[in-house]
Protein backbone atom coordinates (compact mmCIF):
# COMPACT_ATOMS: atom_id res chain seq x y z
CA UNK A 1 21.64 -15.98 -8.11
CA UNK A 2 17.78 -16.40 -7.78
CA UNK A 3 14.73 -13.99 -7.36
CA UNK A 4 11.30 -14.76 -7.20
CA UNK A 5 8.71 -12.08 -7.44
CA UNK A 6 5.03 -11.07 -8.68
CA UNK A 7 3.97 -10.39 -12.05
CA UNK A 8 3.92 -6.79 -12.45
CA UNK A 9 6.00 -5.28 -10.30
CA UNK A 10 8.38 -7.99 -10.48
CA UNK A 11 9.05 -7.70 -14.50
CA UNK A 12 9.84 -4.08 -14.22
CA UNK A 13 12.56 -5.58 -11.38
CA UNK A 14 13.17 -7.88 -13.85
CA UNK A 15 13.74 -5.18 -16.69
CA UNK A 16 15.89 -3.06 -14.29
CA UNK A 17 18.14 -6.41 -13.61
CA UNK A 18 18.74 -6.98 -17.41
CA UNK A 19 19.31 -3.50 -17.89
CA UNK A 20 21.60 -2.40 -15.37
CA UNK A 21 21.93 -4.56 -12.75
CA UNK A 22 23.51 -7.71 -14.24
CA UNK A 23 26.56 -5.27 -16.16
CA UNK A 24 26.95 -3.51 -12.64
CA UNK A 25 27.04 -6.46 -10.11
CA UNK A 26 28.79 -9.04 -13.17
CA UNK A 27 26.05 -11.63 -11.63
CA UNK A 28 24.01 -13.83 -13.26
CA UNK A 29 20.61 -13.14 -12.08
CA UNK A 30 17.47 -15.02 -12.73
CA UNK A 31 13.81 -13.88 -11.80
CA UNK A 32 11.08 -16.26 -11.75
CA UNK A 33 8.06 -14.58 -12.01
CA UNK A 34 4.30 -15.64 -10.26
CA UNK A 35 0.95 -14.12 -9.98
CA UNK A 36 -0.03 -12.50 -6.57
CA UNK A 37 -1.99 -15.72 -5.05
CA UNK A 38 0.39 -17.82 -5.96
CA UNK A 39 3.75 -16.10 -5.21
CA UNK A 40 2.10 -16.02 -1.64
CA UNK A 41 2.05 -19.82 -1.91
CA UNK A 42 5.31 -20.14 -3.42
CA UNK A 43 6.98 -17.89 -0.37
CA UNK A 44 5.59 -19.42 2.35
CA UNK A 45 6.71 -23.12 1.27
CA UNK A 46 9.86 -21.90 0.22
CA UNK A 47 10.16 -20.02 3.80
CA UNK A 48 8.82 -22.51 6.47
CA UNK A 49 10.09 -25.20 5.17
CA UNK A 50 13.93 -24.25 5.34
CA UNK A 51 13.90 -24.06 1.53
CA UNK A 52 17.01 -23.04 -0.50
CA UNK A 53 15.68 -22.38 -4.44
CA UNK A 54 15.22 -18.75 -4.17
CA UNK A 55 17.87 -16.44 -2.64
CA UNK A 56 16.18 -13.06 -2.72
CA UNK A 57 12.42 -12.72 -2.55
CA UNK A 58 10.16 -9.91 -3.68
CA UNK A 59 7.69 -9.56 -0.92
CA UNK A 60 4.46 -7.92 -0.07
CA UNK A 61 4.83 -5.55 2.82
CA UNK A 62 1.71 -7.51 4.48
CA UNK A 63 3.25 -10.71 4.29
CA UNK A 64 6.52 -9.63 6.34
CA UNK A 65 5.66 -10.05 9.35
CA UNK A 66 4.56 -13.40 9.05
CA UNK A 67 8.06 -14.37 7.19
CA UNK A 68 10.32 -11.52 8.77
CA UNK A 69 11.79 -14.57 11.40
CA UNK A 70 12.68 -16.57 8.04
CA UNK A 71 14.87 -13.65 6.82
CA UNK A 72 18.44 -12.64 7.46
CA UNK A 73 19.44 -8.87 8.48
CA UNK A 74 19.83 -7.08 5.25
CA UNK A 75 22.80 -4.47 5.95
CA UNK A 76 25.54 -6.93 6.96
CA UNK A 77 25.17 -8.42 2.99
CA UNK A 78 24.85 -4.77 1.47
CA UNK A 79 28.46 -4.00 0.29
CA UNK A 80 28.41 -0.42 0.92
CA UNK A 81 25.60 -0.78 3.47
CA UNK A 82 21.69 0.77 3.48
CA UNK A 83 21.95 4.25 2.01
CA UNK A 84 19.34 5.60 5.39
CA UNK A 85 20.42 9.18 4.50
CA UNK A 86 18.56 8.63 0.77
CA UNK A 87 15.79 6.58 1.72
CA UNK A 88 12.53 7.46 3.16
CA UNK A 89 11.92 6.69 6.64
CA UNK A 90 8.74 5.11 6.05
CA UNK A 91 10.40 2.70 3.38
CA UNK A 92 13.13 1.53 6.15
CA UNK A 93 10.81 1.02 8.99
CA UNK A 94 8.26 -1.16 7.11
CA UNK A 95 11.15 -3.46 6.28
CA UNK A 96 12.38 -3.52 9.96
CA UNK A 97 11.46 -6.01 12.38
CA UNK A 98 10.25 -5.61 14.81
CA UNK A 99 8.40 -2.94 13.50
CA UNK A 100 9.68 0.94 15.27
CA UNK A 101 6.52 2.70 17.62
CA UNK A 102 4.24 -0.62 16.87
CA UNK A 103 2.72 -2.61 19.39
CA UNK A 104 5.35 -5.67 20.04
CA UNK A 105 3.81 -9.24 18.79
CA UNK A 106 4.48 -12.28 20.25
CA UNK A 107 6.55 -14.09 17.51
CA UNK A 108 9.04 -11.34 17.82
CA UNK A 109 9.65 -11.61 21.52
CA UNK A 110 12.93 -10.91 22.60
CA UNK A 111 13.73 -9.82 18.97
CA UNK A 112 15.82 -6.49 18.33
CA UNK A 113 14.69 -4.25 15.94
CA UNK A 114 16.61 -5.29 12.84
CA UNK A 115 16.05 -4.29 9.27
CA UNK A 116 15.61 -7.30 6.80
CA UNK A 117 14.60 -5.80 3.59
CA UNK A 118 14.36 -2.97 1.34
CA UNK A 119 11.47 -1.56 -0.23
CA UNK A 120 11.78 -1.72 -3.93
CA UNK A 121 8.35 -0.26 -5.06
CA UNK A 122 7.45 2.58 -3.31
CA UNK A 123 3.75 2.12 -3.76
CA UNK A 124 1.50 4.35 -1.59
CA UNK A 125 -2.35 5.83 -1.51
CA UNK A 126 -2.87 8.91 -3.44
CA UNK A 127 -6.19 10.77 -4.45
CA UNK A 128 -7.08 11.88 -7.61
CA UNK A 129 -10.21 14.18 -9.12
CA UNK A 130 -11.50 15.63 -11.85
CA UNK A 131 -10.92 19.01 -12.70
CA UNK A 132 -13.31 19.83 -14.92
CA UNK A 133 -16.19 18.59 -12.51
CA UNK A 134 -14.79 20.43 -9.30
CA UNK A 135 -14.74 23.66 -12.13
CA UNK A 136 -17.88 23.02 -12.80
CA UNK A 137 -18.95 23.62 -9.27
CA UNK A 138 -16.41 26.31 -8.55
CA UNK A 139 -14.96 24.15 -6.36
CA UNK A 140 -10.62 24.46 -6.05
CA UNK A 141 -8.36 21.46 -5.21
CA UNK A 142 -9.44 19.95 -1.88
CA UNK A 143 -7.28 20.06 0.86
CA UNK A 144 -9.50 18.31 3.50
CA UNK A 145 -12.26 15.41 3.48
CA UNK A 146 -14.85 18.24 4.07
CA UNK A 147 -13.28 19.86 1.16
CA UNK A 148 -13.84 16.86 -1.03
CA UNK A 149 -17.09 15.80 0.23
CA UNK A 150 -18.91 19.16 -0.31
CA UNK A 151 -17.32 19.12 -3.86
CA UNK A 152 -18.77 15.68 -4.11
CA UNK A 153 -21.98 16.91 -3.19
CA UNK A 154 -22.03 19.70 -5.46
CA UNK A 155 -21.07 17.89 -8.52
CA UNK A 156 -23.32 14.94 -7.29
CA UNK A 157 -26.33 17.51 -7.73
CA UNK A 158 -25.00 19.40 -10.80
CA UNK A 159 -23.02 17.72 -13.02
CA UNK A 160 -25.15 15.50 -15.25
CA UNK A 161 -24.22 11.63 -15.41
CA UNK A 162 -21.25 11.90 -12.58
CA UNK A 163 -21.01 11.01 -9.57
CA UNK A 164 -19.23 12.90 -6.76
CA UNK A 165 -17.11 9.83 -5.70
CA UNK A 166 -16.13 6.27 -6.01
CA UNK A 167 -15.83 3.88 -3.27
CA UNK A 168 -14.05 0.50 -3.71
CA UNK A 169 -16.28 -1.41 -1.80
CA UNK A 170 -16.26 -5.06 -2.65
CA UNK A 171 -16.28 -7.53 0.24
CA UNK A 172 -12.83 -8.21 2.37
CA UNK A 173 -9.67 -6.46 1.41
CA UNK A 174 -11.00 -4.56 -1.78
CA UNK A 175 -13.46 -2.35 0.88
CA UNK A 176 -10.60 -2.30 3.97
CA UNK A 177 -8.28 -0.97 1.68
CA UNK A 178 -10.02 1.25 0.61
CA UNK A 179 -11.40 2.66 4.05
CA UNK A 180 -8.11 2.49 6.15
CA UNK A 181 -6.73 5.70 5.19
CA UNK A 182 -9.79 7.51 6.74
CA UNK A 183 -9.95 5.34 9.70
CA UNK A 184 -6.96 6.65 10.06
CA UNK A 185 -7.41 10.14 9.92
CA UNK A 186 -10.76 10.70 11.56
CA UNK A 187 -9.84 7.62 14.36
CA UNK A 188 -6.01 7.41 14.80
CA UNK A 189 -4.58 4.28 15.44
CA UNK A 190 -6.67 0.69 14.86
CA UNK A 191 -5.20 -0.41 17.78
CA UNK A 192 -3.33 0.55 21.05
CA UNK A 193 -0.39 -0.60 22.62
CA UNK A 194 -1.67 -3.87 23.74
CA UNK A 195 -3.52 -4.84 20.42
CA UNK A 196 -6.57 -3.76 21.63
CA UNK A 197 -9.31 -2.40 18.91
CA UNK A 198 -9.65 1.28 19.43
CA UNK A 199 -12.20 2.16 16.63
CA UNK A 200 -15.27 1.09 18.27
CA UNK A 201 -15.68 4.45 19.69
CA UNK A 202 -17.12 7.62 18.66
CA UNK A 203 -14.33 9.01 16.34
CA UNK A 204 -14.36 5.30 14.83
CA UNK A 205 -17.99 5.58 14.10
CA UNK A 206 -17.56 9.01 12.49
CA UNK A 207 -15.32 7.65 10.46
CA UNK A 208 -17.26 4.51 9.15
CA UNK A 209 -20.03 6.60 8.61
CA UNK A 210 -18.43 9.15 6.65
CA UNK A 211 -17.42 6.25 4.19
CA UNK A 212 -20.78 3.99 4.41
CA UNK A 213 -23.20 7.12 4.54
CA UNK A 214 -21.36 10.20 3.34
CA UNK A 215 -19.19 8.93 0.38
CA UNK A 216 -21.98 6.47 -0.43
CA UNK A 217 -24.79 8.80 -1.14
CA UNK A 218 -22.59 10.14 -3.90
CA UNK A 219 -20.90 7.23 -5.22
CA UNK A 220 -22.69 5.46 -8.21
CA UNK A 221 -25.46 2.42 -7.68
CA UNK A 222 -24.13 -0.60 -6.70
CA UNK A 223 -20.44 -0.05 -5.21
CA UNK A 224 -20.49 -2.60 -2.35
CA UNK A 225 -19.34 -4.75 -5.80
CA UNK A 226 -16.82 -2.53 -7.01
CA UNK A 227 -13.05 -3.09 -6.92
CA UNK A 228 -10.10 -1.36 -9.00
CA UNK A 229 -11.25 -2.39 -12.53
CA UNK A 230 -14.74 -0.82 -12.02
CA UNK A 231 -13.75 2.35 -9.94
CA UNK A 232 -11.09 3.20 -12.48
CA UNK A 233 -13.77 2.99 -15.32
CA UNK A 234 -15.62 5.53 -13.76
CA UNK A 235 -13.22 8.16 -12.90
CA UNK A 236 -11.14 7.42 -16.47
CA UNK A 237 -14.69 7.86 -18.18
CA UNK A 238 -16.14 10.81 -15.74
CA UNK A 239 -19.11 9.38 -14.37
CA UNK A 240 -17.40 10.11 -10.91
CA UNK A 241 -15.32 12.61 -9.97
CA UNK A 242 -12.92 11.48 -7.61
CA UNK A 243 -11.70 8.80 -5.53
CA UNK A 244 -7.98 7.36 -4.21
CA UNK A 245 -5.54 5.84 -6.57
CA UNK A 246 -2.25 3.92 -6.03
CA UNK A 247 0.56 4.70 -8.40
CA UNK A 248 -0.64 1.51 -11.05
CA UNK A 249 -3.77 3.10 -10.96
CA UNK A 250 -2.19 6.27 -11.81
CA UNK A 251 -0.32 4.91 -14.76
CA UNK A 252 -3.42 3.66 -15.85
CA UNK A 253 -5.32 6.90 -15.87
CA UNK A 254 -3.21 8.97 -17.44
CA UNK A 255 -3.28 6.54 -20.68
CA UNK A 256 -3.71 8.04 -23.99
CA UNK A 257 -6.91 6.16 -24.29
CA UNK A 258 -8.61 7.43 -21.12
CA UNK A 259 -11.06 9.92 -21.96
CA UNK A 260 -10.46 12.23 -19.23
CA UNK A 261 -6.97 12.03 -19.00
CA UNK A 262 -6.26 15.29 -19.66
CA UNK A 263 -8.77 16.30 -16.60
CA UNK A 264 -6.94 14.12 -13.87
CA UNK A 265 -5.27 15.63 -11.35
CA UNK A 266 -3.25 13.69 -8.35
CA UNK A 267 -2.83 14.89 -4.82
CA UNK A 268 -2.08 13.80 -1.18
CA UNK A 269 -5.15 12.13 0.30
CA UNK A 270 -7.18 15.19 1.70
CA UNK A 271 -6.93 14.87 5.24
CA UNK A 272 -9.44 14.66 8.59
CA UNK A 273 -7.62 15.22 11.86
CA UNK A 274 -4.35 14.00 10.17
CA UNK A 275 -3.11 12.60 6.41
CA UNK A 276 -2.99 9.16 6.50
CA UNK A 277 -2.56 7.49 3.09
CA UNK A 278 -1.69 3.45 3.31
CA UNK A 279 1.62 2.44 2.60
CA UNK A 280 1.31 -1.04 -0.06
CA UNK A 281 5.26 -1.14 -0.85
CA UNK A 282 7.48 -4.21 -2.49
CA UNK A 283 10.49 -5.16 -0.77
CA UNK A 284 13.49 -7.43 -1.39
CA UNK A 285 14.68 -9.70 1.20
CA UNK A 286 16.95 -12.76 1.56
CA UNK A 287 16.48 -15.86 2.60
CA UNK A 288 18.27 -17.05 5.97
CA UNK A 289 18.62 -20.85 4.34
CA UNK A 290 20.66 -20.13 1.92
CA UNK A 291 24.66 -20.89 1.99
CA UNK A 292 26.17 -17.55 2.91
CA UNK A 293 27.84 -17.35 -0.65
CA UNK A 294 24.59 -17.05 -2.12
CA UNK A 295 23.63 -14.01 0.57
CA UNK A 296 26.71 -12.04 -0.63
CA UNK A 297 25.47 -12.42 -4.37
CA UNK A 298 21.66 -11.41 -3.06
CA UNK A 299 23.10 -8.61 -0.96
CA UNK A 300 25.16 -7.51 -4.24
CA UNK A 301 22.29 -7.35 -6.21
CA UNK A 302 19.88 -5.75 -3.61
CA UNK A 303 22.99 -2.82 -3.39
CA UNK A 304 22.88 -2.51 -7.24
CA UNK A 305 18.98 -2.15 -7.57
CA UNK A 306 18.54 0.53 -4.96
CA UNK A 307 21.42 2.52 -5.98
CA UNK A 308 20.95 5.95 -7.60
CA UNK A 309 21.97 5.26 -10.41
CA UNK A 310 19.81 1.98 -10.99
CA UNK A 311 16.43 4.07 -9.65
CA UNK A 312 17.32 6.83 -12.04
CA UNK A 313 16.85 3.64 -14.75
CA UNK A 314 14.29 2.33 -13.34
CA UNK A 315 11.88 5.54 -13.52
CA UNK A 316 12.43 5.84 -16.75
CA UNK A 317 11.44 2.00 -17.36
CA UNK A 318 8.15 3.01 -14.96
CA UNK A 319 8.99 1.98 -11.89
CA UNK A 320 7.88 3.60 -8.42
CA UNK A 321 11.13 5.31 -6.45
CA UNK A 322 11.55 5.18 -3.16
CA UNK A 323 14.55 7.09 -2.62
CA UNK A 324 14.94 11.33 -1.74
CA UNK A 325 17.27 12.29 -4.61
CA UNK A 326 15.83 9.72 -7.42
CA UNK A 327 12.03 12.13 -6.50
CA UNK A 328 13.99 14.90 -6.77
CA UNK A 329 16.11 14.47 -10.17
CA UNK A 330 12.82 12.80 -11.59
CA UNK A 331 10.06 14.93 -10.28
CA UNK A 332 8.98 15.55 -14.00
CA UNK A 333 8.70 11.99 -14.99
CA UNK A 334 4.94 11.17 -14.01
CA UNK A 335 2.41 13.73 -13.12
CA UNK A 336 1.37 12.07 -10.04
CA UNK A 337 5.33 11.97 -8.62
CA UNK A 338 5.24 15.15 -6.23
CA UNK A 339 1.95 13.42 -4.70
CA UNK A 340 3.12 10.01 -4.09
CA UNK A 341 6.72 11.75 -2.97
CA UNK A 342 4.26 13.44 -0.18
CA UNK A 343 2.31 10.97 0.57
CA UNK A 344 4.90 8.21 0.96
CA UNK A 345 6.97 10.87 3.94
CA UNK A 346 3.18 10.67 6.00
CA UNK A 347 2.29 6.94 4.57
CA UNK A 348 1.29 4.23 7.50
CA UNK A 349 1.69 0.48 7.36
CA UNK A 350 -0.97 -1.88 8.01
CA UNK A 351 -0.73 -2.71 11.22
CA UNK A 352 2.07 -5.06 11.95
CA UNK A 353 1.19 -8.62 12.95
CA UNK A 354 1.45 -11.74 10.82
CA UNK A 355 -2.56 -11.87 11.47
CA UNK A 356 -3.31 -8.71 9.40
CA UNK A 357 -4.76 -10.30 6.19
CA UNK A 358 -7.20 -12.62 8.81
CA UNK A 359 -8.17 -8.50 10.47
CA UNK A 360 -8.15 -7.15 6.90
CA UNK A 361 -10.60 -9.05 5.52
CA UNK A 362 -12.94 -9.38 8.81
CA UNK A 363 -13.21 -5.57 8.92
CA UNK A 364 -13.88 -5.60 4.57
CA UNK A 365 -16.62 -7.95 5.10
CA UNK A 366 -18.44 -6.02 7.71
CA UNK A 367 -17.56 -2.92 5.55
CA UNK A 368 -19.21 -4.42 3.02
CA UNK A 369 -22.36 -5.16 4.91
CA UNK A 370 -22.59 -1.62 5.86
CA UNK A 371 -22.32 -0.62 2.47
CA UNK A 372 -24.87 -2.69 1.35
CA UNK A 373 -26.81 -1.89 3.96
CA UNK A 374 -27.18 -5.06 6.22
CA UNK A 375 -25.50 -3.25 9.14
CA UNK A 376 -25.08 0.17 10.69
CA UNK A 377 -21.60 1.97 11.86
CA UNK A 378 -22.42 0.77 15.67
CA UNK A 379 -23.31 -2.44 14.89
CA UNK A 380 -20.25 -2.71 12.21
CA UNK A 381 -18.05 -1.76 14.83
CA UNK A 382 -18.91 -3.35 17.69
CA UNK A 383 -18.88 -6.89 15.50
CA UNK A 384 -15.55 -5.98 14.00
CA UNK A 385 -13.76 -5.30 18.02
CA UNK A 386 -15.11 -8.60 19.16
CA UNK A 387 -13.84 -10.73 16.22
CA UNK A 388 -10.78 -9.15 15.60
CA UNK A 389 -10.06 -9.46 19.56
CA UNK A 390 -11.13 -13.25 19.40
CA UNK A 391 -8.28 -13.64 16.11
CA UNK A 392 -5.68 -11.83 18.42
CA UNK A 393 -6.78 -13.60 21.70
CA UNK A 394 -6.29 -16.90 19.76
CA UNK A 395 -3.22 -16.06 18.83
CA UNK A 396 -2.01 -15.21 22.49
CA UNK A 397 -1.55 -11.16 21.67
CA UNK A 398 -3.47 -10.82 25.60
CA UNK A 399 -1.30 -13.18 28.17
């Protein structure tokens, strides 16, 4: 059988699959592996056109609901069926569509709420500071975003040649990303029931400001520029003290080679009103083209690499679990596990609508100008609801 998936993520799939997979399941698997951009590309020919040359794919969690229609219901291929009672809630719902409590979209009308993948990376926002700054400052692990930001502050004023945050600002998704996590926990939801934009309100504009204002005047020069490379410089060298972090990050920070490794500590996201880190997960799915043969082999496979014993394997090649029991048997494998096992039980989607990545970047851009100073919260806001509304309006989300 066939699998195509991303560089990165996708070799340690790959890895798993040579290691464990093939001997378990007696299939032949192979993985052809493509960077981000053009695995995107690669998907949605493959997809819309009715294509048969890949019979699982290795998806983004933003690109399924733009391909969930293409995709056949995962359980009835699973040999011994989706293993719920092990698997996070938040890692079954993403891959269900249509998506449980979100607003209904019009390309799943008259759809039942089916589940047609299975998150295999269980990649989700974390936060990470400094210790040695915050004990500087005689400050204790933060709990809430005041917490952090009057840490921030402190070290901002006091510790020589660091900066009290880091805020991946650069233009489109890089900023968004970045900011969604307090959007949601200062605002609630982006949008109501009827895909209207709720954040272009008062809570909304505490929110923005909080990142643009507050987190800004203690972030180093120049962030509306920064994206992962340059904010994980910072915080691995301690010029800034703290900042959010996804599990590659994580990996990354911890290396031998970072200088202050050692001084890294991982936690939930501190939270506003309510914790709210961003869910970013991998799935598998299978593609409804293909001869049914070939779905039995996929669904094979897909049973084999979310098994226990194939995630217990898979931690120790560096992968990102998803499941209850592999957290619990492997809590000691990675520092930052009891965080992301947290964080992944309160995660949130982006919201789910084939026409996020058009929102994502429309909100990053005016993010962006607010950073940089073109713009103020109201203004940011206010330009945000009307063009996001005009996408959705487009689109038919108001008949």
């Amino acid at each position: 059988m066939s699998i195509i998936a991303v560089s990165g993520e996708g070799e340690l799939v790959q890895k798993l699959i040579n290691d464990y997979v093939e001997d378990d399941t007696g299939l032949s698997i192979d993985v052809t592996i493509f960077p981000y951009a053009n695995l995107y590309e690669r998907v949605s020919s493959v997809l819309t056109t009715g294509g048969t040359g890949y019979d699982a794919i290795l998806m983004d969690d933003t690109w399924f609901p733009k391909f969930a229609t293409y995709l056949d219901p995962l359980p009835q291929w699973l040999p011994d069926g989706l293993p719920k009672d092990q698997l996070i809630d938040t890692t079954v719902d993403i891959a269900t569509w249509p998506t449980p409590g979100a607003p209904p979209v019009p390309s799943a009308e008259g759809m039942d709420e089916t589940v047609r993948g299975q998150v295999v990376v269980g990649n989700t926002q974390m936060f990470v500071y400094n210790t040695s700054s915050y004990e500087q400052v005689g400050e204790q692990e933060p709990e809430t975003l005041d917490d952090m930001y009057r840490a921030g502050q402190a070290i901002d004023e006091q510790v020589d040649g660091t900066s009290g945050y880091v805020i991946r600002g650069q233009r489109g998704n890089p900023a968004n990303t970045n900011f969604m996590s307090l959007g949601w926990s200062l605002a609630g939801d982006m949008f109501d029931d009827d895909w209207r934009y709720q954040w272009n309100n008062s809570s909304g504009t505490e929110a923005v400001s909080f990142f643009v204002e507050d987190l800004k005047s203690i972030s180093p020069e120049g962030v509306g520029s920064f994206n992962s490379d340059q904010v994980l410089t910072r915080i691995g060298n301690g010029s800034a003290a703290q900042g959010l972090a996804w599990p590659a990050a994580a990996s990354t920070l911890l290396s031998d080679d970072v200088e202050e490794s050692g001084n890294l500590q991982f936690i939930p996201i501190p939270e506003g009103d309510r914790q709210a880190p961003m869910q970013g997960n991998w799935m598998l799915t299978i593609n409804s083209s293909v001869a049914d043969t070939r779905k039995e082999n996929a669904g094979k496979a897909i049973q084999s690499i979310i098994s226990k014993e194939a995630q217990n394997r898979y931690v120790e090649l560096g992968g990102v679990p998803f499941r209850h029991d592999t957290f619990k048997d492997n809590m000691d494998a990675q520092p930052w596990f009891e965080a992301l096992y947290e964080s992944l039980q309160n995660a949130k989607p982006r919201p789910r609508t084939p026409l996020w990545n058009e929102i994502d970047v429309t909100q990053g851009q005016y993010l962006n100008s607010a950073l940089t100073g073109e713009i103020g919260p109201s203004q940011l806001l206010r330009e945000v609801e009307s063009e996001v509304e005009s996408i959705l309006e487009n689109a038919n989300y108001y008949e």
